[in-house]
Protein backbone atom coordinates (compact mmCIF):
# COMPACT_ATOMS: atom_id res chain seq x y z
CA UNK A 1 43.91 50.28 -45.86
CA UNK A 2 42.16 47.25 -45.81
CA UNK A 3 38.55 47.70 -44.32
CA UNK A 4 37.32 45.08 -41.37
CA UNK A 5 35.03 42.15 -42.68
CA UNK A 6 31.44 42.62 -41.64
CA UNK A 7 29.05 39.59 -41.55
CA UNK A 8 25.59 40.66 -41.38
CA UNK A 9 23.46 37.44 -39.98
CA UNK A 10 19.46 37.47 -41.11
CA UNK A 11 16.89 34.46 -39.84
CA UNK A 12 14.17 34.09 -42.16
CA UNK A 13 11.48 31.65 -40.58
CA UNK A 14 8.43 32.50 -43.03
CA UNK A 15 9.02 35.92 -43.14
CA UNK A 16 9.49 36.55 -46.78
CA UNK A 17 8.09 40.29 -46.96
CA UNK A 18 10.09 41.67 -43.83
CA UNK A 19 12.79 39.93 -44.70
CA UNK A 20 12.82 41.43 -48.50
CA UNK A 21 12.22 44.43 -47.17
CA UNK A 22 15.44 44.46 -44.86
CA UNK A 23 17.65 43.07 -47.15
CA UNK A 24 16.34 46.28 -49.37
CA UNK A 25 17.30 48.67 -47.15
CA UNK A 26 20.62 46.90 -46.32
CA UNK A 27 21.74 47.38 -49.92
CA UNK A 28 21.27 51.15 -49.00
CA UNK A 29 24.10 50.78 -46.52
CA UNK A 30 27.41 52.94 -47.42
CA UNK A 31 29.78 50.56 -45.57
CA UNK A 32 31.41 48.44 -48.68
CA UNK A 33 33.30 45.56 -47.03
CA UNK A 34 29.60 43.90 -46.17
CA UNK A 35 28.60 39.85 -46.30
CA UNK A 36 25.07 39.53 -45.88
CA UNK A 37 23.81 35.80 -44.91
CA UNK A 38 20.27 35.00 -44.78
CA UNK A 39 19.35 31.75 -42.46
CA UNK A 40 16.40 30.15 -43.71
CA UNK A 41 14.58 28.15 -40.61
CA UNK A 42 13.12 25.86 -42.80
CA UNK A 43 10.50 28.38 -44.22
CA UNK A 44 7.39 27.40 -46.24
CA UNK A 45 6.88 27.88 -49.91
CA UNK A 46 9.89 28.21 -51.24
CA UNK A 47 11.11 31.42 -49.63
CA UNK A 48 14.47 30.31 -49.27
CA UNK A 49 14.98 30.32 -53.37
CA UNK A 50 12.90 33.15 -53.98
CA UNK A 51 15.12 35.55 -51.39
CA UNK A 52 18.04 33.89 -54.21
CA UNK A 53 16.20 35.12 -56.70
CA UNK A 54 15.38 38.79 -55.53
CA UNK A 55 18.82 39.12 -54.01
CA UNK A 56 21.63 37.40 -55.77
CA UNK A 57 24.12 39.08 -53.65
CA UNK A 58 23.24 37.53 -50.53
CA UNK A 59 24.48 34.16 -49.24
CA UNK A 60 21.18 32.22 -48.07
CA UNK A 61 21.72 28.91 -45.59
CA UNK A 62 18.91 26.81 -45.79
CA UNK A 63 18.42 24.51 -42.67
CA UNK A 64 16.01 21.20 -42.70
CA UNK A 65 14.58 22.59 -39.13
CA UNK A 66 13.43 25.74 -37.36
CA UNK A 67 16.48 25.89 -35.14
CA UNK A 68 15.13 29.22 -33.59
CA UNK A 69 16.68 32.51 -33.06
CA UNK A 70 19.78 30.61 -31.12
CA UNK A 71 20.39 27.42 -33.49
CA UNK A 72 20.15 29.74 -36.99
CA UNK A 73 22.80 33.22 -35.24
CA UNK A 74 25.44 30.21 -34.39
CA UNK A 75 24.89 28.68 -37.84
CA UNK A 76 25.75 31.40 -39.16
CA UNK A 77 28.56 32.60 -36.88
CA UNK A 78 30.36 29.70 -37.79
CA UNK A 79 30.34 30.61 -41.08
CA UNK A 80 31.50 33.91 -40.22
CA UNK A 81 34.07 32.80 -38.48
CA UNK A 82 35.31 30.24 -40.82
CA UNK A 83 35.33 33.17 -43.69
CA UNK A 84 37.63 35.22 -41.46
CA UNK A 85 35.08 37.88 -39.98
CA UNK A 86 36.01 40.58 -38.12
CA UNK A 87 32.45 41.04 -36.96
CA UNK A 88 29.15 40.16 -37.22
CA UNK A 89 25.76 41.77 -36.93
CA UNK A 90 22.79 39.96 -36.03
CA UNK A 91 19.98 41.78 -37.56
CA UNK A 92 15.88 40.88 -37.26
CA UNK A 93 14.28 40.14 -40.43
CA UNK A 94 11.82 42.76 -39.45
CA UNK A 95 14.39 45.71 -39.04
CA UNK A 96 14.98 48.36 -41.58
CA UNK A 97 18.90 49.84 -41.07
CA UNK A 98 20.04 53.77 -41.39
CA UNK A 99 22.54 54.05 -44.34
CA UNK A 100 25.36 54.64 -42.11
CA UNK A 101 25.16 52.17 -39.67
CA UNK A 102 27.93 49.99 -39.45
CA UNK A 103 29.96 52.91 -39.85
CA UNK A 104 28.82 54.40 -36.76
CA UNK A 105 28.88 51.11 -34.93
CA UNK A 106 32.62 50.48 -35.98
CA UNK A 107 33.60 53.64 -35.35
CA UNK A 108 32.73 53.87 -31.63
CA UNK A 109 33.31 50.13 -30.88
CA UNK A 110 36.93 50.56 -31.73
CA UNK A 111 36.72 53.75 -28.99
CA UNK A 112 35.56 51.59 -26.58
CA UNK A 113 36.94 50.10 -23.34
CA UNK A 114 36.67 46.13 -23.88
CA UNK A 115 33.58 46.15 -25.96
CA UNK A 116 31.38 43.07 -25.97
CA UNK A 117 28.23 43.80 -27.71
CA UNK A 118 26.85 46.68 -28.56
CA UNK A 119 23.48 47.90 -29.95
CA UNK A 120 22.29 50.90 -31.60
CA UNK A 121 19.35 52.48 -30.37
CA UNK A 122 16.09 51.05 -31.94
CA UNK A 123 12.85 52.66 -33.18
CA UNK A 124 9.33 51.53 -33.65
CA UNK A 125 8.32 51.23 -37.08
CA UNK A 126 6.73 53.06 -38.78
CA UNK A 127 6.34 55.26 -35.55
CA UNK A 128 10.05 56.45 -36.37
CA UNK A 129 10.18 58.82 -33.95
CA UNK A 130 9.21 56.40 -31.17
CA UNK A 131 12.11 54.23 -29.42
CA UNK A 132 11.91 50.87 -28.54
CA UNK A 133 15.37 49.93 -27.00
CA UNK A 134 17.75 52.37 -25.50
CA UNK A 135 18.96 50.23 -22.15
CA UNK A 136 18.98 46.98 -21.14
CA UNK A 137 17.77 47.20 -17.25
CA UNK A 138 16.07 44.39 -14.90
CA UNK A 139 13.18 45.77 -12.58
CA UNK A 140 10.89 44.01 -10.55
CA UNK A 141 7.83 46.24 -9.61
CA UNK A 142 5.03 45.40 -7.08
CA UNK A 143 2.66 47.78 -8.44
CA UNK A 144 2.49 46.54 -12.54
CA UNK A 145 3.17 42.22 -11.07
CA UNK A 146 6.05 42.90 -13.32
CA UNK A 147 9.60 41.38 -13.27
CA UNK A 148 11.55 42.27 -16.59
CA UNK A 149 13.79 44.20 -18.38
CA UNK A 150 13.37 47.67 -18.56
CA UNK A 151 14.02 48.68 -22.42
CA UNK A 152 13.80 52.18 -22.52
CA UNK A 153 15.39 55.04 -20.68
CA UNK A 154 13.10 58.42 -20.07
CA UNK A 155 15.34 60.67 -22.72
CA UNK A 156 13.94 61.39 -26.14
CA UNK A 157 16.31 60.61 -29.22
CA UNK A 158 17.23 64.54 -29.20
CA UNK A 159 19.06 64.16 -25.66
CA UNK A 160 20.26 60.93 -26.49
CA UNK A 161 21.77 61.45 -29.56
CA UNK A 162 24.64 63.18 -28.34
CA UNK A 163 25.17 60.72 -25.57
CA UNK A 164 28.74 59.34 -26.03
CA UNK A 165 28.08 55.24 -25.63
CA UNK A 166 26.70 54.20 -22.21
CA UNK A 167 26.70 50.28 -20.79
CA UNK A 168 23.50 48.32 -20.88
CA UNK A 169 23.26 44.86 -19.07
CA UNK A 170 22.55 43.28 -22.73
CA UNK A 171 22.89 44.41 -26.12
CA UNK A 172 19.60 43.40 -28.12
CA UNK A 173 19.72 40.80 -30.46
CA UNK A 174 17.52 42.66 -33.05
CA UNK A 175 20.71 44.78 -33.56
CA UNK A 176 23.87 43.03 -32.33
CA UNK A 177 27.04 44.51 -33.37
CA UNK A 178 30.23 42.02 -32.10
CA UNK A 179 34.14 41.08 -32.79
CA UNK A 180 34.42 38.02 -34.04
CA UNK A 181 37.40 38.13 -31.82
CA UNK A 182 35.03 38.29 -28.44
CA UNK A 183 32.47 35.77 -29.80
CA UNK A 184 35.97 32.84 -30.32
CA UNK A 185 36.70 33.93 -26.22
CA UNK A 186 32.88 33.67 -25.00
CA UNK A 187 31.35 31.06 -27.33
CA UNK A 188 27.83 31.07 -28.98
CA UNK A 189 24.21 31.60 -27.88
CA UNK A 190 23.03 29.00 -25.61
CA UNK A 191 20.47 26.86 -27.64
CA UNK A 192 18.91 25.99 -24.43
CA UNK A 193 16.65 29.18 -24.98
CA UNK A 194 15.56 28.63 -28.54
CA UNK A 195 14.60 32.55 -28.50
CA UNK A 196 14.27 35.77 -25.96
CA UNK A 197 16.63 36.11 -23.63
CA UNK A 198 19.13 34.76 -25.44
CA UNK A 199 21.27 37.60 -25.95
CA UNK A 200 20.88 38.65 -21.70
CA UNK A 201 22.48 35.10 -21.00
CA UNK A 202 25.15 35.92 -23.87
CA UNK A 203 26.34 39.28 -22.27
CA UNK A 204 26.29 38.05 -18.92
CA UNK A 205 28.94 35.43 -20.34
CA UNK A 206 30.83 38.28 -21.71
CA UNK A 207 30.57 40.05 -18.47
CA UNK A 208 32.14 37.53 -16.86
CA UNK A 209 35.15 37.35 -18.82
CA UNK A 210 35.66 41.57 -18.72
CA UNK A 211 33.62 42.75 -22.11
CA UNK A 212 30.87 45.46 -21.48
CA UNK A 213 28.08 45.33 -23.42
CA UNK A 214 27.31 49.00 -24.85
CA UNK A 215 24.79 51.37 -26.39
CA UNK A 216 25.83 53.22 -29.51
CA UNK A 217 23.48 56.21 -29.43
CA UNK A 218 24.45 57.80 -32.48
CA UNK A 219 23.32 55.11 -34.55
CA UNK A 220 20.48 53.79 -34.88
CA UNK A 221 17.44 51.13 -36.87
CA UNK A 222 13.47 50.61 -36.98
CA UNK A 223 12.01 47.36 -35.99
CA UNK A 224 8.65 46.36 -36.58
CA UNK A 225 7.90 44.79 -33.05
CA UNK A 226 6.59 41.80 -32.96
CA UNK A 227 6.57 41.29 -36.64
CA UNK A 228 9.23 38.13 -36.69
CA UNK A 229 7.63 35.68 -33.89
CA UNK A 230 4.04 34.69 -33.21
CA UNK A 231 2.68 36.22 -30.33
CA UNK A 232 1.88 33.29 -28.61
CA UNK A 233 5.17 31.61 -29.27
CA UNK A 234 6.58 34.87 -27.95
CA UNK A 235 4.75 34.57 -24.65
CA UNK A 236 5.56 30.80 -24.14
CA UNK A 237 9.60 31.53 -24.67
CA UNK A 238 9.97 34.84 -23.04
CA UNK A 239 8.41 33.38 -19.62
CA UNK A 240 9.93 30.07 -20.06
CA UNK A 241 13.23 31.54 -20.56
CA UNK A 242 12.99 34.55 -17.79
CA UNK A 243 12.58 32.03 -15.62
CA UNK A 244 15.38 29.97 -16.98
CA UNK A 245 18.03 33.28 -17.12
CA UNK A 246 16.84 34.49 -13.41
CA UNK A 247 17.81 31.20 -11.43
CA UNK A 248 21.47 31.22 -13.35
CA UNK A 249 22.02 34.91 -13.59
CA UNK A 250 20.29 37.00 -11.07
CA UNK A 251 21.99 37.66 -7.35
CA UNK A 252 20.35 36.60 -4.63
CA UNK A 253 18.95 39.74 -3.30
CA UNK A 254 17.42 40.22 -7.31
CA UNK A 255 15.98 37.06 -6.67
CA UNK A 256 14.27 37.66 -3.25
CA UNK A 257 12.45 41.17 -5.08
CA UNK A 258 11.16 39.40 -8.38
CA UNK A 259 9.87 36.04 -7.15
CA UNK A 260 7.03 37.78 -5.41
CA UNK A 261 6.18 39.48 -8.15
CA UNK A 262 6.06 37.02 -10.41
CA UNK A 263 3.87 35.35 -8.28
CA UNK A 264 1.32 37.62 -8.29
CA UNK A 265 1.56 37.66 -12.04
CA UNK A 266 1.60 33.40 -11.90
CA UNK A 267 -1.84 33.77 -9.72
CA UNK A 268 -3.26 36.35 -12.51
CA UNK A 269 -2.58 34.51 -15.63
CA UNK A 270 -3.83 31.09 -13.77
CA UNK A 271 -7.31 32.50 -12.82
CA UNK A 272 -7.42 34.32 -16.52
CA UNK A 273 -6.97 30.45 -17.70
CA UNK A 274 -9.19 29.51 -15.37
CA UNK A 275 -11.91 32.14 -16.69
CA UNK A 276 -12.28 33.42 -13.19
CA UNK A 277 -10.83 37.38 -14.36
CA UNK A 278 -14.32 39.29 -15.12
CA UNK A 279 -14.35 40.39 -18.21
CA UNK A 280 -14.17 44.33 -17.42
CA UNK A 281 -10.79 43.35 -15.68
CA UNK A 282 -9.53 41.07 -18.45
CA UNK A 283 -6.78 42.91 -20.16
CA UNK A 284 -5.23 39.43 -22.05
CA UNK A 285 -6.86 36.94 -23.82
CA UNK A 286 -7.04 33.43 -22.02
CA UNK A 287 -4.78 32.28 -24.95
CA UNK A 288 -1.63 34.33 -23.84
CA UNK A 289 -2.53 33.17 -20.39
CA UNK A 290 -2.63 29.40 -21.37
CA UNK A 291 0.61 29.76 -23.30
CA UNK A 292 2.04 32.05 -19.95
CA UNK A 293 1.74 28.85 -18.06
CA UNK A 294 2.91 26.49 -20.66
CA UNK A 295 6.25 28.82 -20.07
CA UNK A 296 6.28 27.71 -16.41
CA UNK A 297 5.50 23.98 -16.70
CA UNK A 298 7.85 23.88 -19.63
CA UNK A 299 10.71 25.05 -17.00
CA UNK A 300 10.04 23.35 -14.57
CA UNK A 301 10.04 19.90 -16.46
CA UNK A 302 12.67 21.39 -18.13
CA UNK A 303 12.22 21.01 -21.14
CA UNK A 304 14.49 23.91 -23.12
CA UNK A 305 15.14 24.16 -26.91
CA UNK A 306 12.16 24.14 -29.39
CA UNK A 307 9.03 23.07 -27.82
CA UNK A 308 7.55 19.63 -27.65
CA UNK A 309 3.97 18.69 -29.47
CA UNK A 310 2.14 19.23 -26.02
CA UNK A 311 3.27 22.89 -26.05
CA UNK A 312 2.58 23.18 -29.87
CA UNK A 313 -0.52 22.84 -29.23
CA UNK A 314 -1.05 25.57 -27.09
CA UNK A 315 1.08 28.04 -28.58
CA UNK A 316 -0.26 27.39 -32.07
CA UNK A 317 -3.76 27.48 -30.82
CA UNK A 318 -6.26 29.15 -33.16
């Protein structure tokens, strides 16, 4: 019986010890019919030929550009599918798999009713008993001046567990699990987003053509949060890009709870920038709150993709 071809997609974008130590614990995985490809976003010093070195097994694609979280996944899916793939897992450099993961993942996709994308559910590392992503859910709430998605359910791992796989509006791309025959009907990511919420914008896509995007509760990964982007990078591009996903995905009676609310949160992060927050109220540095707003003029100029030198320099701001 011939096992089904699993590409396993890693970006590398100067991340040379996470990355190292996920491809370590992917050579720990028991699945054997595996093809691991590292994209290298144009990393510094040489980290593209020293992950060669270190792991001789794995394919590594070295790009002349950072082509961001969107660009480097299609890169490789192409690859994938011109190698025949069944599927492909997009994995974070900064994610340590279980051994039998793509088992698990295989397993229950084939069980399910026209399967998109699925995720397992994701830990906080090295709190490994602490979850990060178990849903994919959009909220708007008054109260917090927060309109996002909602990444974790109230259940501990112990009721979870023995959850048979639920829907979810996306399936995270730190752990993506897809056919290759669903990604040839949909298309790619939308490069338009660069990063963050790139995957929501996906499954919607895949919604609208019948697929259900899924969590796979008996499986599961560790993620060191925040350890693959700069925080300030990840501020700019998840507000430029919520905005961005909202106008083309939300309904309008989603749209008529959030905007509010991220008004209020607009007014906050413009008098944080505008050093008018006291400091015994000042919960974010004026940095974030400078790159917040770069988000919103960004969109509204629209200007999508990697950022331009004027938003460099506030993103990259020591």
């Amino acid at each position: 019986m011939n096992l089904p071809l699993v590409h396993i997609i890693i970006l590398n974008w100067n991340g040379l010890n996470d990355t190292s130590e996920c491809l370590a614990s992917i050579k720990k995985l028991t699945y054997p019919n595996v093809h691991v490809q590292v994209i290298d976003n144009a990393s510094k010093n040489g980290e593209a030929e020293i992950i060669e070195k270190r792991f001789p097994e794995v394919e590594v694609l070295k790009q002349t550009e950072n082509l961001g979280f969107c660009g480097g996944c299609n890169a490789g899916m192409k690859k994938a599918l011109a190698e025949n793939a069944d599927f492909v897992m997009l994995l974070n450099n900064d994610a340590i798999v279980s051994p039998n993961l793509i088992e698990t993942l295989l397993e229950e996709y084939e069980k399910l009713e026209n399967p998109g994308a699925v995720s397992p559910i994701i830990f906080k590392y090295p709190e490994t008993k602490k979850i990060w992503f178990s849903i994919a859910k959009w909220e708007a709430v008054w109260k917090t001046g927060e309109a996002k998605f909602r990444l974790v359910l109230d259940e501990n791992y112990e009721e979870l567990k023995s959850r048979k796989p639920y829907p979810t509006e996306f399936a995270c791309g730190c752990c993506l699990f897809i056919s290759t025959r669903v990604i040839k009907e949909v298309g790619m990511f939308d490069e338009r987003y660069f990063a963050f919420y790139d995957e929501a914008e996906w499954c919607v896509r895949m919604k609208r053509r019948g697929f259900t995007s899924y969590i796979v509760p008996s499986a599961f990964i560790y993620h060191k949060v925040g350890g693959s982007t700069p925080s300030l990078v990840s501020t700019y591009l998840l507000n430029r890009n919520r905005l961005l996903w909202i106008a083309e995905n939300l309904s309008f009676g989603q749209k008529v709870r959030s905007y509010p609310v991220m008004a209020k949160e607009f007014v906050w992060h413009l008098l944080n920038a505008g050093k008018l927050i006291p400091e015994r109220k000042r919960y974010i540095p004026r940095a974030r709150s400078r790159a917040f707003l770069q988000g919103y003029k960004d969109y509204f100029l629209r200007r999508f993709g990697k950022w331009g030198k004027e938003t460099e320099k506030v993103i990259f701001r020591k």
